[in-house]
Protein backbone atom coordinates (compact mmCIF):
# COMPACT_ATOMS: atom_id res chain seq x y z
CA UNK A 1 7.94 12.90 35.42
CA UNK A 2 7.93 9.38 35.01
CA UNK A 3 11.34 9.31 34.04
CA UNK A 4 12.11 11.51 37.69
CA UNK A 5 9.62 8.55 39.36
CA UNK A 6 11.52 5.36 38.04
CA UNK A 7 15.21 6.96 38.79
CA UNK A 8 14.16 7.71 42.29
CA UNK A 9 12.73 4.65 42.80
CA UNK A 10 15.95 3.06 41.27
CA UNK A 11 17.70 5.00 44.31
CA UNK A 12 16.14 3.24 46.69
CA UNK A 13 18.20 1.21 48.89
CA UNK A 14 15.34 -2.00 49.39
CA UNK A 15 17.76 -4.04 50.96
CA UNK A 16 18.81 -1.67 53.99
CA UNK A 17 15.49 -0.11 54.14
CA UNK A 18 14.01 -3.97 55.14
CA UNK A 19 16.39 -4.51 57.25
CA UNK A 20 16.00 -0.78 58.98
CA UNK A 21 12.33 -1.50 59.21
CA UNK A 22 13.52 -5.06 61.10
CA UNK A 23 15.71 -3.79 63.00
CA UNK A 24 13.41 -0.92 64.61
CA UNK A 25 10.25 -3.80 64.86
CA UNK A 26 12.76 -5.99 66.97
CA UNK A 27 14.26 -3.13 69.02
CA UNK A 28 11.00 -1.51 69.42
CA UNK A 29 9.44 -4.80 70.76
CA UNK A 30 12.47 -5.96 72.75
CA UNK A 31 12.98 -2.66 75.06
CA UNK A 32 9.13 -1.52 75.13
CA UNK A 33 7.79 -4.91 75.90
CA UNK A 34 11.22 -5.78 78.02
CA UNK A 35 10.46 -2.34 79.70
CA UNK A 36 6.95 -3.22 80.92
CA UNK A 37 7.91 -6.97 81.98
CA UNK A 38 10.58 -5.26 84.45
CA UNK A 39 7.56 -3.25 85.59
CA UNK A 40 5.34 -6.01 85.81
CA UNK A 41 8.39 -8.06 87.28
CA UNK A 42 8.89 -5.35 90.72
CA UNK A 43 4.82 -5.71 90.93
CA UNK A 44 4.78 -9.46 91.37
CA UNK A 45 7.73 -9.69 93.60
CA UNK A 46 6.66 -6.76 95.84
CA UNK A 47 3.07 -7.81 95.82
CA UNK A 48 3.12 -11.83 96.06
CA UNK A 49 6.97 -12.68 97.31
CA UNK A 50 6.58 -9.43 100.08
CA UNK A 51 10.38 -8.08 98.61
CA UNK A 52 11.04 -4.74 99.73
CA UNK A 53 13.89 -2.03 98.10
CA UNK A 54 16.74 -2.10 100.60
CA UNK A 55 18.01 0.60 102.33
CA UNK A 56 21.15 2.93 101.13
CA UNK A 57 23.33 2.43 98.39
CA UNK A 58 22.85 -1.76 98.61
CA UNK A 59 22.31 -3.15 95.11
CA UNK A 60 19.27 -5.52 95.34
CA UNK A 61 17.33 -6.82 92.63
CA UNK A 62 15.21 -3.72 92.11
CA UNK A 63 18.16 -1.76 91.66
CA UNK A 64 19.65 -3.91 88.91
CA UNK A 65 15.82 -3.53 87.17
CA UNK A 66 16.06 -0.21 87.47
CA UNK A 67 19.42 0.05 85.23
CA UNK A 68 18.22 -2.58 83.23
CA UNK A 69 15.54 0.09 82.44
CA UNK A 70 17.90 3.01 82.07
CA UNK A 71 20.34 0.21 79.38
CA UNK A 72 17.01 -0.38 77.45
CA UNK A 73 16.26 3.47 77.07
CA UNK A 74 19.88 3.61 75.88
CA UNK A 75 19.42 0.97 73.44
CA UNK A 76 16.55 2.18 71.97
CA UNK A 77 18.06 5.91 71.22
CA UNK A 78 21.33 4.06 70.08
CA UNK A 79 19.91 1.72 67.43
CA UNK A 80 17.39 4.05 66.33
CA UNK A 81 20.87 6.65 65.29
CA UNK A 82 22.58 3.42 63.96
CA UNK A 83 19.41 2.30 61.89
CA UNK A 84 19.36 5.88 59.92
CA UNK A 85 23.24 6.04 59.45
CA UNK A 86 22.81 2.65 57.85
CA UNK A 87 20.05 3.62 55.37
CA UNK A 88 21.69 6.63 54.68
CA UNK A 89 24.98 4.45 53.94
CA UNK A 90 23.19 2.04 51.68
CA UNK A 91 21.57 5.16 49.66
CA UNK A 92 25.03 6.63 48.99
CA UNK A 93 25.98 3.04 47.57
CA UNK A 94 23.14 2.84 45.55
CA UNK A 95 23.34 3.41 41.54
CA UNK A 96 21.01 6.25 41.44
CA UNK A 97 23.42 8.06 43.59
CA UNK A 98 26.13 7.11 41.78
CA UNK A 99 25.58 8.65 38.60
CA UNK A 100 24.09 11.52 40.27
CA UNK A 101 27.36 12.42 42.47
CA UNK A 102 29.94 10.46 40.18
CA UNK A 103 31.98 7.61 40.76
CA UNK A 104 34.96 9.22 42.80
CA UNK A 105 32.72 10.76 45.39
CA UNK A 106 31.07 7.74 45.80
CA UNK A 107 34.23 5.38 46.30
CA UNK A 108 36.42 7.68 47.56
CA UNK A 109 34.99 7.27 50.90
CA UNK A 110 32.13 4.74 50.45
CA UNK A 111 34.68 1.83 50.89
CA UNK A 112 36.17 3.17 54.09
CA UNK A 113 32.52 3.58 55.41
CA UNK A 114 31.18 0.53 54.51
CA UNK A 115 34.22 -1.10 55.98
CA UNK A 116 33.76 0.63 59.36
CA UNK A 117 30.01 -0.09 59.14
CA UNK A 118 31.05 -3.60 58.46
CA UNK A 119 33.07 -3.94 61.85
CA UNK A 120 30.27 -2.20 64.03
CA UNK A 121 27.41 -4.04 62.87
CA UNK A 122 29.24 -7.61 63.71
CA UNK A 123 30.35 -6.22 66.92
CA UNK A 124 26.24 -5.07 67.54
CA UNK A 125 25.35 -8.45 65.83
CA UNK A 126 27.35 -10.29 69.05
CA UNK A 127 26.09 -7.89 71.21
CA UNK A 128 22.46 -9.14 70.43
CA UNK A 129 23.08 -12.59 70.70
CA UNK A 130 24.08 -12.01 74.13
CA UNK A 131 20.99 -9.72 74.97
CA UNK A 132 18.87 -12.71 73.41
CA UNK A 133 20.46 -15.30 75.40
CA UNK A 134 19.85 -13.09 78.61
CA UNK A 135 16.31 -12.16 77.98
CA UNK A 136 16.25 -16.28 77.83
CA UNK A 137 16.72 -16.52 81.74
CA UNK A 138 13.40 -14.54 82.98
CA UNK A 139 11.89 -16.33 80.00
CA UNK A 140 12.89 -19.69 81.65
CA UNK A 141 11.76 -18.51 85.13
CA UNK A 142 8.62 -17.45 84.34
CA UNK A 143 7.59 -20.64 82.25
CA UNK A 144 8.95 -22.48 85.57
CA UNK A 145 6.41 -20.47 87.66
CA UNK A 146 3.86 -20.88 84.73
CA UNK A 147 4.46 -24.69 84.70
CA UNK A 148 4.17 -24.78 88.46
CA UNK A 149 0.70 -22.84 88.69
CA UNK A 150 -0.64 -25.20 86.25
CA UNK A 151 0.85 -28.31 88.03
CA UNK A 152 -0.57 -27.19 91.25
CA UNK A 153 -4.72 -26.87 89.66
CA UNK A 154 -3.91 -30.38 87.72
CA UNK A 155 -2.31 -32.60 90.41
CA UNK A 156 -4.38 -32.18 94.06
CA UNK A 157 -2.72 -32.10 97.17
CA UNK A 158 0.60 -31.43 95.29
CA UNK A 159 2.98 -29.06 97.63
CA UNK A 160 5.21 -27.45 94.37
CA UNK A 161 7.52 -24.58 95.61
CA UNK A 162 9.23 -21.97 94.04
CA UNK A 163 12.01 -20.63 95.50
CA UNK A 164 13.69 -17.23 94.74
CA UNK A 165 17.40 -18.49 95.50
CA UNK A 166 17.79 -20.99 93.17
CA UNK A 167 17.82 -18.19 90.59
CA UNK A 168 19.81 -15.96 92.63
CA UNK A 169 17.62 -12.61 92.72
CA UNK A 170 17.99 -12.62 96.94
CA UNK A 171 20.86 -14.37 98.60
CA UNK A 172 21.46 -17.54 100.36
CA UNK A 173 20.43 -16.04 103.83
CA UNK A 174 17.00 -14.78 102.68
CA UNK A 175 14.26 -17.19 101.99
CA UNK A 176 11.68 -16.15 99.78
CA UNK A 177 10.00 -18.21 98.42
CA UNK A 178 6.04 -19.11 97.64
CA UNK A 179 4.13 -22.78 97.70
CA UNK A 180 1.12 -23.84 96.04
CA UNK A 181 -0.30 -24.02 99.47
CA UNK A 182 -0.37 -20.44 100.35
CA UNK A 183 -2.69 -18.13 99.40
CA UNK A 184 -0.22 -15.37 98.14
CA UNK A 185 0.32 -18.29 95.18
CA UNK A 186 -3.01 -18.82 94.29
CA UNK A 187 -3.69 -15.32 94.24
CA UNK A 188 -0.60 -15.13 91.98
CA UNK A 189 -1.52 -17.54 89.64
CA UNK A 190 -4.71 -16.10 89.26
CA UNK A 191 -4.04 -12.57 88.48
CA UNK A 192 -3.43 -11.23 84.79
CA UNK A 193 -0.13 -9.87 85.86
CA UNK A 194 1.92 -13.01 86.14
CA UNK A 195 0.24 -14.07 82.65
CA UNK A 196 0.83 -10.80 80.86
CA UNK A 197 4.64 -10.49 82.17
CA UNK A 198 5.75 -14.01 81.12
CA UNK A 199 4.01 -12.67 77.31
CA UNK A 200 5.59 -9.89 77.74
CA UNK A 201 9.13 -11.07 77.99
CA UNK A 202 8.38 -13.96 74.94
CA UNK A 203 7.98 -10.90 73.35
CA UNK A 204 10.86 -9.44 73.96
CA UNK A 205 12.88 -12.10 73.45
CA UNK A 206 11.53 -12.74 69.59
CA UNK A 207 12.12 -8.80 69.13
CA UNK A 208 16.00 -9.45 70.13
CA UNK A 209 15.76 -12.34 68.21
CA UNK A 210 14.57 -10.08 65.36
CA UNK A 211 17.31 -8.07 65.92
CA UNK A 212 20.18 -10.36 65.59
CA UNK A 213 18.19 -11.31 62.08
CA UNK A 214 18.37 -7.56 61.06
CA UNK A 215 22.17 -7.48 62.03
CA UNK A 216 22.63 -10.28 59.87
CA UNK A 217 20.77 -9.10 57.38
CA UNK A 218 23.22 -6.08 57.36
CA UNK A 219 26.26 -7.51 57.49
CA UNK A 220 25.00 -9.14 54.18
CA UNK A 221 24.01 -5.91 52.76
CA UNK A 222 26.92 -3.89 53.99
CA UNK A 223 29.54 -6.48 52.57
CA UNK A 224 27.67 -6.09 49.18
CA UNK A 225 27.91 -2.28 49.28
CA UNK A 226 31.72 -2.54 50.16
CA UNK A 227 32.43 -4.94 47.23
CA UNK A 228 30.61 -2.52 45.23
CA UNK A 229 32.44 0.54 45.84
CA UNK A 230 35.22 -2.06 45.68
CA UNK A 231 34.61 -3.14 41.98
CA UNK A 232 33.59 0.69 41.46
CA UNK A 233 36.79 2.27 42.73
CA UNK A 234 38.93 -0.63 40.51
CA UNK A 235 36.57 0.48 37.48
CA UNK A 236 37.53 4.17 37.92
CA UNK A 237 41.02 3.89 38.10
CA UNK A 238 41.12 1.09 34.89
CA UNK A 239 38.69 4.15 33.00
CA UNK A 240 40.89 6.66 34.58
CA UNK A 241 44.48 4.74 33.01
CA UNK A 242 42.77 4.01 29.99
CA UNK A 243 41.96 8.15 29.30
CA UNK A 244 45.26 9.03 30.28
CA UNK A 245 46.49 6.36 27.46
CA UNK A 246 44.14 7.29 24.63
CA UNK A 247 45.32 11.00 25.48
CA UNK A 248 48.87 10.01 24.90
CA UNK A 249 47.90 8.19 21.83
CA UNK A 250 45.91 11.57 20.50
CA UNK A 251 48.86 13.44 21.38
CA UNK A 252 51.06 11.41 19.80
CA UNK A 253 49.50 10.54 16.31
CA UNK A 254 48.43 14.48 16.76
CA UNK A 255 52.52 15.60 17.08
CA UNK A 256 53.30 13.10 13.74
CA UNK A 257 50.47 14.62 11.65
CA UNK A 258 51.94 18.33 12.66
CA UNK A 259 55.40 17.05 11.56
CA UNK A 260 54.16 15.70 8.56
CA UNK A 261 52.42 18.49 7.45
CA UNK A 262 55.30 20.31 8.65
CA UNK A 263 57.98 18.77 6.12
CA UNK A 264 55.33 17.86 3.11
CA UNK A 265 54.84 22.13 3.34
């Protein structure tokens, strides 16, 4: 039993299975908290900058949320699939496996996988660096609005602004925007929701953040598997040359010994 214990334990992939467990912490923060700070996000500006859906088929800013929603619901299936294909990848490469299933199994089509699993996680690992440098933006806006709120109870008589088309959620025509002298802002600044979105979407941006660190993390794992099955495919055929040569040899020295015998008799 102890024996069964330490082998299976042996088969553990430790390397994948931390990075799995990053991966799914950083995805898992990034779309539920990125989720809720879109939520919180159509709140505010329906509630304090008096935005409204438009009408028909017109893509507004609460449209775009909206599919920003439906990508993160996406993401979160996707990578959660990707996550257990890796782990099961990196138990298949694992020596426990190996001498369970044998080596040609293994490397057969190991190296292809780990090759194609190679290419998809640095393709993902870009992706992810441009999901964290876009979660950046409403990170940036919000610590604007932050910084303003606190300017305005700090400096008195101070007439700070914040305008919605400098960041170019309405257009040039519309003018929505709030001032530290209106009480929509103060009300604003001293409600929970502003404070809990802008924490919200810090949040989400370490958890991307976490992810491009898992995808890393992978690429370094996946590149050891593949020079694994590399080394373990060029092992098999050396083992595989050398048998077929010590064969030869038997049947060789066995043919002279028969002929021997043959003419001594």
């Amino acid at each position: 039993c102890f024996e069964c214990c330490i082998k299976c334990l042996g088969g553990i992939p430790y390397a994948s299975l931390i990075a799995t467990i990053l991966l799914y912490a950083g995805v898992a923060l990034f779309c539920g908290c990125g989720h809720e700070a879109l939520s919180g996000t159509v709140n505010i500006l329906q509630t304090y900058f008096e935005m409204t859906r438009a009408a028909g088929d017109v893509i507004d800013v609460f449209t775009m949320i909206d599919i920003f929603k439906y990508v993160i619901y996406g993401v979160a299936a996707a990578f959660f699939v990707y996550g257990i294909l890796l782990m099961v990848e990196g138990f298949f490469t694992t020596g426990a496996i190996k001498d369970l299933y044998g080596d040609f199994k293994i490397t057969t089509c190991g190296r292809c996988v780990s090759a194609w699993f190679i290419m998809l996680t640095y393709i993902f690992m870009l992706a992810w660096l441009g999901v964290t440098a876009f979660t950046s933006l409403p990170v940036y806006m919000y610590f604007n609005l932050w910084t303003i709120c606190r300017n305005a109870t700090v400096v008195d008589g101070a007439n700070l602004c914040l305008d919605l088309r400098q960041y170019g959620i309405v257009t040039i025509g519309e003018e929505k925007k709030v001032c530290t002298s209106s009480e929509s802002f103060i009300k604003m600044c001293d409600s929970n929701e502003l404070n809990m979105t802008f924490h919200l979407f810090i949040v989400a941006l370490a958890g991307a953040g976490a992810a491009v660190i898992a995808m890393v993390h992978y690429l370094m794992v996946l590149s050891a598997n593949w020079a694994y099955v590399k080394d373990a495919c060029r092992m098999q055929k050396y083992e595989d040359i050398k048998s077929k040569e010590e064969q030869e040899l038997h049947d060789i020295h066995s043919t002279r010994s028969k002929e021997r015998l043959n003419a001594y008799t």
